[in-house]
Structure formats: C-alpha cells, structure tokens
C-alpha atoms as a PDB file:
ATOM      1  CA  UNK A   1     -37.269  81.809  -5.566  1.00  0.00           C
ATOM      2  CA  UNK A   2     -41.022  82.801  -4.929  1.00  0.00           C
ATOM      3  CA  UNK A   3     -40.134  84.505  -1.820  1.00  0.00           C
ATOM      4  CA  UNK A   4     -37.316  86.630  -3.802  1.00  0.00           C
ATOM      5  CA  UNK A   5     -39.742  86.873  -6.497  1.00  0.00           C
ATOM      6  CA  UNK A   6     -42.582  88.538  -4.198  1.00  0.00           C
ATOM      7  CA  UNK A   7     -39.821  90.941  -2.542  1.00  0.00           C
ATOM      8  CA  UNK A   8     -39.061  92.077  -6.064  1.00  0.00           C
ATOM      9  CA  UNK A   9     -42.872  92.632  -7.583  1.00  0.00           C
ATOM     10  CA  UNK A  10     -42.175  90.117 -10.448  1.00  0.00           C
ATOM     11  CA  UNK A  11     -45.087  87.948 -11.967  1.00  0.00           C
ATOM     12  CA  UNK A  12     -44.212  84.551 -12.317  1.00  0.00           C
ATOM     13  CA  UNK A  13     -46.462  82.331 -13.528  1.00  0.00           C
ATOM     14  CA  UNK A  14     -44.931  79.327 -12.540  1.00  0.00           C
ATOM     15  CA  UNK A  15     -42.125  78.208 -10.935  1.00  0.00           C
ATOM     16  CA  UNK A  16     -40.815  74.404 -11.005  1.00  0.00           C
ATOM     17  CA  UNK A  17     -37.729  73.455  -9.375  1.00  0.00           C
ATOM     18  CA  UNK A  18     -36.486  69.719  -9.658  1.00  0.00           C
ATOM     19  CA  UNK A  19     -32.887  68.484  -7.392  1.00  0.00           C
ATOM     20  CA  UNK A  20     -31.108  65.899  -7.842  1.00  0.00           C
ATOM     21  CA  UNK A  21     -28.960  64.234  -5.316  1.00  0.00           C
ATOM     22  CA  UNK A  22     -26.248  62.165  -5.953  1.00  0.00           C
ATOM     23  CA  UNK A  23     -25.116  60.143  -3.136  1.00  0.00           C
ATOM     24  CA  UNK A  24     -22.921  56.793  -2.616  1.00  0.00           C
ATOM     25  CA  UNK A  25     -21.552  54.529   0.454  1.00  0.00           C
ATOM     26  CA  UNK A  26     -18.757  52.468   0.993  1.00  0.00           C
ATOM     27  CA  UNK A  27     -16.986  50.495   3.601  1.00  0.00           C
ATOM     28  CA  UNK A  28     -18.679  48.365   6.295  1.00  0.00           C
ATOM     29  CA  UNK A  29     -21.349  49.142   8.867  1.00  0.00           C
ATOM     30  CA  UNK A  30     -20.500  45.945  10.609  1.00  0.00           C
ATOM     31  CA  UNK A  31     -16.591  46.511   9.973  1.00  0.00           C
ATOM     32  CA  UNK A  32     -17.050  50.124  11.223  1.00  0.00           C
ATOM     33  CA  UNK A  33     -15.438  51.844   8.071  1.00  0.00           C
ATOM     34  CA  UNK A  34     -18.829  52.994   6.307  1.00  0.00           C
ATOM     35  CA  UNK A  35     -18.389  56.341   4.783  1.00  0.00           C
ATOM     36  CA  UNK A  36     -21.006  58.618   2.597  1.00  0.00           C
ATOM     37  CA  UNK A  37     -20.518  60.768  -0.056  1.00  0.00           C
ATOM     38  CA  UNK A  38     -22.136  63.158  -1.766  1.00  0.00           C
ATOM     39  CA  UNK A  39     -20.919  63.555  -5.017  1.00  0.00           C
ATOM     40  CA  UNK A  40     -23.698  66.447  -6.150  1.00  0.00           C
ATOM     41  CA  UNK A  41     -25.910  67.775  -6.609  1.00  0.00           C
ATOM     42  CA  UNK A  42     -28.080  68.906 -10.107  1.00  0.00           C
ATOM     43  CA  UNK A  43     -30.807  71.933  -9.773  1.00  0.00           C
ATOM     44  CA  UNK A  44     -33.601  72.543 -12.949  1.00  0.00           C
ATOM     45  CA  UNK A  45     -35.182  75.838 -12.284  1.00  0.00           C
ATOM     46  CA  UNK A  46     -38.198  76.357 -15.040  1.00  0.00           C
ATOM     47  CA  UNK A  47     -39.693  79.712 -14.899  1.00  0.00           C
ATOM     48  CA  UNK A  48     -42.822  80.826 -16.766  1.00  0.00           C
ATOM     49  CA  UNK A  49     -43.166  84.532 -16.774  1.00  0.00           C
ATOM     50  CA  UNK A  50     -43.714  87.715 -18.785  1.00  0.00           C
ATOM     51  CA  UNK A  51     -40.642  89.290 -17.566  1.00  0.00           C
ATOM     52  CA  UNK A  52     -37.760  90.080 -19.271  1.00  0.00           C
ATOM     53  CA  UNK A  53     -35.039  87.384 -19.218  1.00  0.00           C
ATOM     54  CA  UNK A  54     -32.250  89.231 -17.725  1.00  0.00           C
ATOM     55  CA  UNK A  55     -34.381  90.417 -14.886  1.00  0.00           C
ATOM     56  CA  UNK A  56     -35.391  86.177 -13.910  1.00  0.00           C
ATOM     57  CA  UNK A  57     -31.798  85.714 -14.628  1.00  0.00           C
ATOM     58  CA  UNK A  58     -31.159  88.046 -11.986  1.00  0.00           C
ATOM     59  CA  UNK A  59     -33.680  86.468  -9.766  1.00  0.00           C
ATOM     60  CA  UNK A  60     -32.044  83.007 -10.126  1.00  0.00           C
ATOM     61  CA  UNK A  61     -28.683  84.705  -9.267  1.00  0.00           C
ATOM     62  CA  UNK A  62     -30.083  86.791  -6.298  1.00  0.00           C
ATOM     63  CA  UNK A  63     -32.617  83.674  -4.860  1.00  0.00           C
ATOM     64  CA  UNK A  64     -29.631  81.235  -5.122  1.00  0.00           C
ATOM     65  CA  UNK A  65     -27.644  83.969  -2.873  1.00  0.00           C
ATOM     66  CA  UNK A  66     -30.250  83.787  -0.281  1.00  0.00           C
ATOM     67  CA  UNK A  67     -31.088  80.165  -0.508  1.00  0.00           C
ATOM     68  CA  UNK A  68     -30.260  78.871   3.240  1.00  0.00           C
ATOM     69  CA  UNK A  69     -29.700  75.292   1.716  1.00  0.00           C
ATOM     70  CA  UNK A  70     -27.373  76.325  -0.554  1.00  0.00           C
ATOM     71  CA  UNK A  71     -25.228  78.661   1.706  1.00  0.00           C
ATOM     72  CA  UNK A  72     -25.105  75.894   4.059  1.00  0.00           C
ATOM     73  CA  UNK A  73     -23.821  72.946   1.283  1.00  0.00           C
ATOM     74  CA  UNK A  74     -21.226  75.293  -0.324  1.00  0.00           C
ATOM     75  CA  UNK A  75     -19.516  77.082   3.073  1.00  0.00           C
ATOM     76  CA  UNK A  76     -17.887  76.299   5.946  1.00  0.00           C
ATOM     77  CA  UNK A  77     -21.162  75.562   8.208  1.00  0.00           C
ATOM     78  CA  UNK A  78     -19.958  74.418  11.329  1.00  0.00           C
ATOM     79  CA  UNK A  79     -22.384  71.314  12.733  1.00  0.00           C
ATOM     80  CA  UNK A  80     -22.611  70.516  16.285  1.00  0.00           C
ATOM     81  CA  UNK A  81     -24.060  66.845  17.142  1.00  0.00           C
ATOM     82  CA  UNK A  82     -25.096  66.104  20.527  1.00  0.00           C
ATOM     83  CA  UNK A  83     -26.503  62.239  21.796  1.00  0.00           C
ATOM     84  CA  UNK A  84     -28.492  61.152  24.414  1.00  0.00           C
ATOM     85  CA  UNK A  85     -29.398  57.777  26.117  1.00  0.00           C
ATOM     86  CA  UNK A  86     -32.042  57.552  28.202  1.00  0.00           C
ATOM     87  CA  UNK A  87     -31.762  61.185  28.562  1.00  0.00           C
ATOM     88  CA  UNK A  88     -27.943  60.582  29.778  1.00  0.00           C
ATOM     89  CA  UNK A  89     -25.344  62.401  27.863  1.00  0.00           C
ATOM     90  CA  UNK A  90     -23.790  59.749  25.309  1.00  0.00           C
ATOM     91  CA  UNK A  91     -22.396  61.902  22.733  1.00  0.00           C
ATOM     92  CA  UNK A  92     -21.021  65.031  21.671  1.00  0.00           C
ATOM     93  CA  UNK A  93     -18.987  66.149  18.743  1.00  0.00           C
END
C-alpha cells in the first residue's frame, strides 16, 4: 500500500494492516493421510490520511491489484518443489 501510495503522491499518515490466517489439519502424519487447509484469510487495512475517501478507496483497490501475495493466493500460480539429500536428487514435483 505505501509503495502504491508513494507512486501516486498521496499523504498518508499512517498505514496499519493486520491478516489473519485461518488454517486447520487433519489426518495422520504417522498414518500418512495429513492434509492442510487454509480456510482464509481476513485483511484490516486502517488508513489515516487527509485525502479524500474515494481516492484511498482507490488506493486499496489499485495496491490489492499489485499485491504479489495476493495475486499469488487467488490465481493459478504454478509451484515447482525440488528435494535434495545429501546434495543427491530426492525429489521433484
């Protein structure tokens, strides 16, 4: 946000942003069925600033549009995982 913020002159004052994750497992490690979840996740964005509210409404808008994290949860990302052992090949997926 304070990176979109700069790019776009506006004076904030402020900027707090608070996440909340809301994860769960179930299943076995020992069995070999453990799973994770993620059920969600909730973002707070408080904003002090002199600017008009549609223009930090904007700003939210835009800075969530170029927030990597975000892009990354919500899309298609494709993941590649590669293991080692001893600095022998173990794993790749």
């Amino acid at each position: 946000m304070t990176q979109v913020a700069s790019k776009k002159r506006l004076n904030l004052r402020k900027e707090t942003v608070k996440v909340t994750a809301h994860f769960r497992e179930q299943g076995s490690v020992l069995r070999g069925d453990a799973e994770a979840f993620c059920d969600g996740f909730e973002v707070e964005v408080q904003i002090e600033s002199d600017e008009p509210p549609s223009t930090i409404q904007e700003l939210v808008r835009l800075a969530r549009r170029m927030c990597f994290t975000e892009v990354a949860l919500t899309s298609q990302t494709p993941i590649t995982v590669i293991a080692t052992l001893n600095g022998n090949p173990l794993y790749q997926d």
